[in-house]
Protein backbone atom coordinates (compact mmCIF):
# COMPACT_ATOMS: atom_id res chain seq x y z
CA UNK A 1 5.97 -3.66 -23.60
CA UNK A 2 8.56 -6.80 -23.85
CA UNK A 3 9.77 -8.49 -20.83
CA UNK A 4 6.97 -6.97 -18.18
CA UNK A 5 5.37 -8.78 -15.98
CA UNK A 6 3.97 -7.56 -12.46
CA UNK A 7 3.67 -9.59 -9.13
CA UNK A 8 1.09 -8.69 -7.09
CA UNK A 9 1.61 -9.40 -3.36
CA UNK A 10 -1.31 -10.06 -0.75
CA UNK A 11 -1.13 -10.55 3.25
CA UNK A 12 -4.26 -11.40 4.37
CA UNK A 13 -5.88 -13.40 7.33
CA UNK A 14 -9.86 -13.87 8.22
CA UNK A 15 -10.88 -11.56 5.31
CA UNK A 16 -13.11 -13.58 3.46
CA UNK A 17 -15.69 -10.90 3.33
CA UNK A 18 -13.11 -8.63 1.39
CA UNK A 19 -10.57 -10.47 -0.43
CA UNK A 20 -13.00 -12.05 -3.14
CA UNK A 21 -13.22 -8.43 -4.15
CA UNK A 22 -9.80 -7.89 -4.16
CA UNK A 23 -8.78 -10.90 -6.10
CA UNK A 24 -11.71 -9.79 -8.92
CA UNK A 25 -9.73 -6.47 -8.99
CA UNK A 26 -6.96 -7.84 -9.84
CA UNK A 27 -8.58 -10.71 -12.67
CA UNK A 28 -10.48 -7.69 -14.28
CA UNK A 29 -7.51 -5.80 -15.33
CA UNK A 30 -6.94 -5.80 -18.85
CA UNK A 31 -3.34 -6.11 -19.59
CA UNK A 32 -0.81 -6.98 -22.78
CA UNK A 33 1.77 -9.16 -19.98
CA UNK A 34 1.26 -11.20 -17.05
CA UNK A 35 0.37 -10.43 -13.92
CA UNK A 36 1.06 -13.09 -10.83
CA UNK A 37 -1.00 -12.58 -7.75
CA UNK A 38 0.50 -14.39 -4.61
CA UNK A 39 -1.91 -14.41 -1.60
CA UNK A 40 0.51 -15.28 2.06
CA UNK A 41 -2.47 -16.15 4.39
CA UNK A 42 -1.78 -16.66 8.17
CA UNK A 43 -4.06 -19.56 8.75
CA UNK A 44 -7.41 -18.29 8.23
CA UNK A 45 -10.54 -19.41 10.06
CA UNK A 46 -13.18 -18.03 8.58
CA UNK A 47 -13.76 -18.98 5.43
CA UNK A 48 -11.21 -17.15 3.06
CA UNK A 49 -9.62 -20.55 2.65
CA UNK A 50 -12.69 -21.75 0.49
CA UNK A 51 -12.48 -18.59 -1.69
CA UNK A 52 -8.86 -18.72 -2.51
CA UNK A 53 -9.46 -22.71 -3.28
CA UNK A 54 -12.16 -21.08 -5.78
CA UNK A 55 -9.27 -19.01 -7.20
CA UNK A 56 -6.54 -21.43 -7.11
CA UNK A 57 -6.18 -21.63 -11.23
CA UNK A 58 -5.52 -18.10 -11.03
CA UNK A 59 -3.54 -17.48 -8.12
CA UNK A 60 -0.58 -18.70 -6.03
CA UNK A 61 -1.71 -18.95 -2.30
CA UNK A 62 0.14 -20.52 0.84
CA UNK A 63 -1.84 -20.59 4.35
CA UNK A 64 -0.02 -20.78 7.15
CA UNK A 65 0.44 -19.28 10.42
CA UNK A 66 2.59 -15.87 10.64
CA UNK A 67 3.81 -12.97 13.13
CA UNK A 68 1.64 -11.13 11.05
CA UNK A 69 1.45 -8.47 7.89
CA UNK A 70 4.90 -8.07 7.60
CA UNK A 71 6.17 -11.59 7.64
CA UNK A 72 3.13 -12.23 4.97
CA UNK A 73 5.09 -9.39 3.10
CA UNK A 74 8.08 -10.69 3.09
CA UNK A 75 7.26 -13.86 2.50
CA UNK A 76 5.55 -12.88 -0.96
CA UNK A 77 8.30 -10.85 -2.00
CA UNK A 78 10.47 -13.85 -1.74
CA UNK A 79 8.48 -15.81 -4.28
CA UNK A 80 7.71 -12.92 -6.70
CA UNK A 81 8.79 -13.97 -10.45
CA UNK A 82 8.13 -10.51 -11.78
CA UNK A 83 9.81 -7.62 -12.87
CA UNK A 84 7.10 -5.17 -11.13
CA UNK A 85 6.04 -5.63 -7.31
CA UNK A 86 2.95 -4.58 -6.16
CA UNK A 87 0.97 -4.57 -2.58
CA UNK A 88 -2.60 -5.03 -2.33
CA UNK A 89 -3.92 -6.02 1.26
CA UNK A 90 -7.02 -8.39 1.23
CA UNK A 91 -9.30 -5.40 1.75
CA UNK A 92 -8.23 -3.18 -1.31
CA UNK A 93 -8.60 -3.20 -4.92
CA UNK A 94 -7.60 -1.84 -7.71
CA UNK A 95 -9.35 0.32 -10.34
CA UNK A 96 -10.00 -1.22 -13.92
CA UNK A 97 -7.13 0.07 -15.67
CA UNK A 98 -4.52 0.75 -13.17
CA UNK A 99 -1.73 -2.38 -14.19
CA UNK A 100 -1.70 -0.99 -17.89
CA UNK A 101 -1.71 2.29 -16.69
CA UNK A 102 1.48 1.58 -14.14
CA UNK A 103 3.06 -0.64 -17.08
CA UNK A 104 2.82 2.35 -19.77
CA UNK A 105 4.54 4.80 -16.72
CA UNK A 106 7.53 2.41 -16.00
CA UNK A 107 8.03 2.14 -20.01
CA UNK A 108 7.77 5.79 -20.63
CA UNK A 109 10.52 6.22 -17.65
CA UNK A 110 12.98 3.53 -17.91
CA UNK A 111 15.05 4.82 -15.28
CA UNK A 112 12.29 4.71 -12.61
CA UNK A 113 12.46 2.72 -9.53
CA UNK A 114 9.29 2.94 -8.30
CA UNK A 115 5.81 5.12 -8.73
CA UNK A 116 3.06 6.03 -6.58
CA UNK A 117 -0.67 7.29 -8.09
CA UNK A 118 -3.55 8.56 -6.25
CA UNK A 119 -5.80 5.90 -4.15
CA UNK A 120 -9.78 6.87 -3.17
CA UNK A 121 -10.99 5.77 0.07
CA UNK A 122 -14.06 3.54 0.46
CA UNK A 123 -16.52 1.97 3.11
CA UNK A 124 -17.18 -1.53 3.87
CA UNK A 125 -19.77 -1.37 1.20
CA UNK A 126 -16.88 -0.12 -1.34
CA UNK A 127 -18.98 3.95 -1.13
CA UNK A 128 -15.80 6.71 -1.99
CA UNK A 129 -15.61 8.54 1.50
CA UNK A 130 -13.18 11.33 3.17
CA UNK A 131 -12.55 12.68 -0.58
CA UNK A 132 -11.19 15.70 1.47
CA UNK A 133 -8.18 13.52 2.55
CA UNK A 134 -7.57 12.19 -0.88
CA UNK A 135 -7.57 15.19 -2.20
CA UNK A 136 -5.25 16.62 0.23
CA UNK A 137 -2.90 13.45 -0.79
CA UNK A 138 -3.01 14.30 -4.16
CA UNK A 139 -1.62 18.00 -3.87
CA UNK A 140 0.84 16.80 -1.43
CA UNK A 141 2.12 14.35 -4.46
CA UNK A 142 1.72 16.78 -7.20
CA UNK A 143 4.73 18.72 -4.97
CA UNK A 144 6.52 15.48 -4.09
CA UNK A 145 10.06 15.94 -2.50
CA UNK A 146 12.13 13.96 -0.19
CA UNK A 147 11.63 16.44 2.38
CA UNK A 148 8.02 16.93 1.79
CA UNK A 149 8.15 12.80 2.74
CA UNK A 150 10.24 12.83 5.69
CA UNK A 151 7.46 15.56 7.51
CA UNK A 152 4.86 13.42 6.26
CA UNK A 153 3.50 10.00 4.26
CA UNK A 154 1.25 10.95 1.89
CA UNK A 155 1.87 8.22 -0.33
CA UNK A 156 -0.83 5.53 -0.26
CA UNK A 157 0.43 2.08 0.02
CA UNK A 158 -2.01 0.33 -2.64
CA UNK A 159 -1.04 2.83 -5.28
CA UNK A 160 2.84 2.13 -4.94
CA UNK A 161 4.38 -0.31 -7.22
CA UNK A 162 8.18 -0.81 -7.46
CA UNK A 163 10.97 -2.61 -9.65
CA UNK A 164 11.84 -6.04 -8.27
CA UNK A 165 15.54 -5.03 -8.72
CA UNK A 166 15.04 -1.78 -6.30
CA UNK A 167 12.98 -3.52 -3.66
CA UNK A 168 16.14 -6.01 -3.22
CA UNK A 169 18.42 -3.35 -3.19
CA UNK A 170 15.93 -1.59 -0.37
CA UNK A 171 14.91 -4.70 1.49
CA UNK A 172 11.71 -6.14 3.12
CA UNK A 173 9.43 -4.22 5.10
CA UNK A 174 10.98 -4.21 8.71
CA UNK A 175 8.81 -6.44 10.63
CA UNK A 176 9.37 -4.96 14.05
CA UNK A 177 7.40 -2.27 12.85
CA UNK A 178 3.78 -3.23 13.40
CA UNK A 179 1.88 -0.42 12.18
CA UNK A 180 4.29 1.72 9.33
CA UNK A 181 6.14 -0.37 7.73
CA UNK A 182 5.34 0.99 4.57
CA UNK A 183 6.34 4.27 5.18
CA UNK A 184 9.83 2.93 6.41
CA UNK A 185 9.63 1.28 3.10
CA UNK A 186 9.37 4.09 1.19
CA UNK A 187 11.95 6.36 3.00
CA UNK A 188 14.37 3.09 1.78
CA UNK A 189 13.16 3.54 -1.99
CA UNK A 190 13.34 7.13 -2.18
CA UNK A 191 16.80 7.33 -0.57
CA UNK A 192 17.63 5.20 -3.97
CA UNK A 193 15.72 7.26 -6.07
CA UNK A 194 12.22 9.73 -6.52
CA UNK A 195 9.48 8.35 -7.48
CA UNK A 196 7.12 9.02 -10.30
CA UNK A 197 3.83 10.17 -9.59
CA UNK A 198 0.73 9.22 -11.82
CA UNK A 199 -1.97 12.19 -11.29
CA UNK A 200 -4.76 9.27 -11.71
CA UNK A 201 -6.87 6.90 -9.19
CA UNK A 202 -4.91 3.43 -9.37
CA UNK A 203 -6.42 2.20 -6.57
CA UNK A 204 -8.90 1.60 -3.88
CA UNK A 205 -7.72 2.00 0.33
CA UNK A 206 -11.20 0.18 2.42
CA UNK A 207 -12.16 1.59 5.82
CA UNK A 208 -13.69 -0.09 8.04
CA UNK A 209 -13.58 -0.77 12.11
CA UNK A 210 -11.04 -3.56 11.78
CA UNK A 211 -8.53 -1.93 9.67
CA UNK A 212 -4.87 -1.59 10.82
CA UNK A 213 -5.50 2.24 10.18
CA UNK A 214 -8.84 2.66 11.96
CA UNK A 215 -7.79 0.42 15.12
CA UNK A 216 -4.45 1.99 15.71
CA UNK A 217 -4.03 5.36 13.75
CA UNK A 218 -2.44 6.86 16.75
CA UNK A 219 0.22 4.32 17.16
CA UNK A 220 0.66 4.52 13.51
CA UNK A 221 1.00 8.31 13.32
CA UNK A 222 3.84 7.96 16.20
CA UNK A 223 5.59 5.43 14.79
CA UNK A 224 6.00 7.55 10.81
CA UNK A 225 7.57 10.07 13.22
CA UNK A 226 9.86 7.45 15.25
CA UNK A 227 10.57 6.41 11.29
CA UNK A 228 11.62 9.71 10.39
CA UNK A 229 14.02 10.49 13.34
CA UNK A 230 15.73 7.09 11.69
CA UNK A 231 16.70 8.54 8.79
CA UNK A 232 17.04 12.28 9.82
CA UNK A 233 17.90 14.71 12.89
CA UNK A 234 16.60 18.41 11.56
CA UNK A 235 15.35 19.65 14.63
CA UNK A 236 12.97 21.62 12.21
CA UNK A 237 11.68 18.87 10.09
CA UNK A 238 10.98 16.75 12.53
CA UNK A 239 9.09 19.58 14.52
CA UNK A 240 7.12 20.13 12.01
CA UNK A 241 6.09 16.07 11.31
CA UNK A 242 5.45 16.11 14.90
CA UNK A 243 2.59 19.00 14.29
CA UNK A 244 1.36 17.48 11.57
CA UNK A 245 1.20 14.06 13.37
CA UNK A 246 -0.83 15.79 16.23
CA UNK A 247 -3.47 17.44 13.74
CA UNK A 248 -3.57 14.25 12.09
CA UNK A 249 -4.96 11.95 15.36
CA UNK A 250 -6.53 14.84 16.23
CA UNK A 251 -8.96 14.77 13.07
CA UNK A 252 -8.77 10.67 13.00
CA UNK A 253 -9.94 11.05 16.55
CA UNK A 254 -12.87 13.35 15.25
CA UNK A 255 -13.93 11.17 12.19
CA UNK A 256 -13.74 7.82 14.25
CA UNK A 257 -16.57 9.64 17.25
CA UNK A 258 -18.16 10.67 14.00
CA UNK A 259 -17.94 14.27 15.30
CA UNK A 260 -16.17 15.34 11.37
CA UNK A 261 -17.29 14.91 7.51
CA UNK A 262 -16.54 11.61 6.48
């Protein structure tokens, strides 16, 4: 594989009791190119600081304070060298395998703009949870369509990686979105081109109380369908994300009073 090398973005700020395992994820992969891993911190208190000075031969960091995620984002994509983006928050990982795994797909499919694989949810104590949810995910993908998208984002964001030259031609994540940026994101790519979809675990999404997804999943959910209206007006489609978006809180809403499976 001749030319390849992946960047591997990170926002993070105050989570130094995640990100150690996050940089390790990304260490432990066993590759045949080089992988960059830029961590955009936004001033952290609380020890993550100290860790990242641990890592500092194998990483790029900067620490400094930010409007948040999505200037972190952008901010990383700006100093990405490689050829291949990727976007791990401080409280994912990825699976041993996954970069040679993504590499091998982009080869196989020259023409490819960007790919998306499957992603397994995990507790604070990294435990696979809600398998039910990524197994719906992984249907949904198997049947991936532009439509299917625009009703509903089923893509997982730490399972997504994408061609330097197609992220400039999208753009950065929109950073007056504060809770689906990524979905915006990926309305952008797919408008350029469909993905491919790897049928294997790439990666690993954390829940836990302080999450983006566990503190505001009902802003979240409203905002994909504010997305959608962006980009199109069927009256049906988006009728039909706006269902979906209501059973959606409704079962977040059940899990989070720990009235469902988790």
């Amino acid at each position: 594989m001749n030319e390849v090398k992946f960047s591997i973005i990170t926002p993070s700020f105050n989570q130094a009791g995640y990100i150690e395992h996050t940089i390790e994820s990304v260490l432990s992969q066993e590759v045949d190119f080089t992988v960059e891993h830029i961590v955009i911190d936004g001033g952290s208190t609380d020890g993550t600081l100290d860790i990242l000075g641990k890592y500092s031969g194998n990483l790029r960091y900067v620490s400094e304070p930010d409007h948040g995620m999505q200037e972190a984002l952008n901010k990383g994509f700006a100093l990405a060298t490689g050829n291949i983006i990727g976007w791990l928050n401080s409280d994912d990982t990825y699976l041993p395998g996954a970069l040679q795994k993504v590499a091998a797909c982009f080869d196989q499919h020259p023409d490819c703009l960007w790919l998306f694989g499957n992603c397994r949810m995990v507790d604070e104590n990294g435990r696979e949870v809600r398998r039910w949810i990524t197994g719906y995910k992984r249907r949904m993908s198997r049947k991936y369509s532009f439509e299917r998208l625009l009703t509903e984002n089923f893509i997982s964001q730490p399972a997504v990686f994408i061609r330097h030259t197609a992220l400039k031609v999208a753009g950065p994540v929109d950073e007056q979105l504060p809770t689906a940026m990524d979905y915006d994101l990926w309305l952008r790519l797919a408008k350029l081109g469909s993905p491919v979809y790897i049928d294997d675990d790439l990666a690993c999404f954390r829940v836990h109380g302080q999450s983006i997804s566990s503190m505001n999943y009902k802003a979240q959910f409203d905002e994909q369908y504010q997305i959608h209206a962006r980009y199109d007006q069927n009256r049906w489609r988006l009728l039909k994300h706006y269902i979906k978006t209501r059973i959606i809180v409704f079962i977040y809403g059940m899990l989070a009073t720990g009235k469902s499976l988790k």
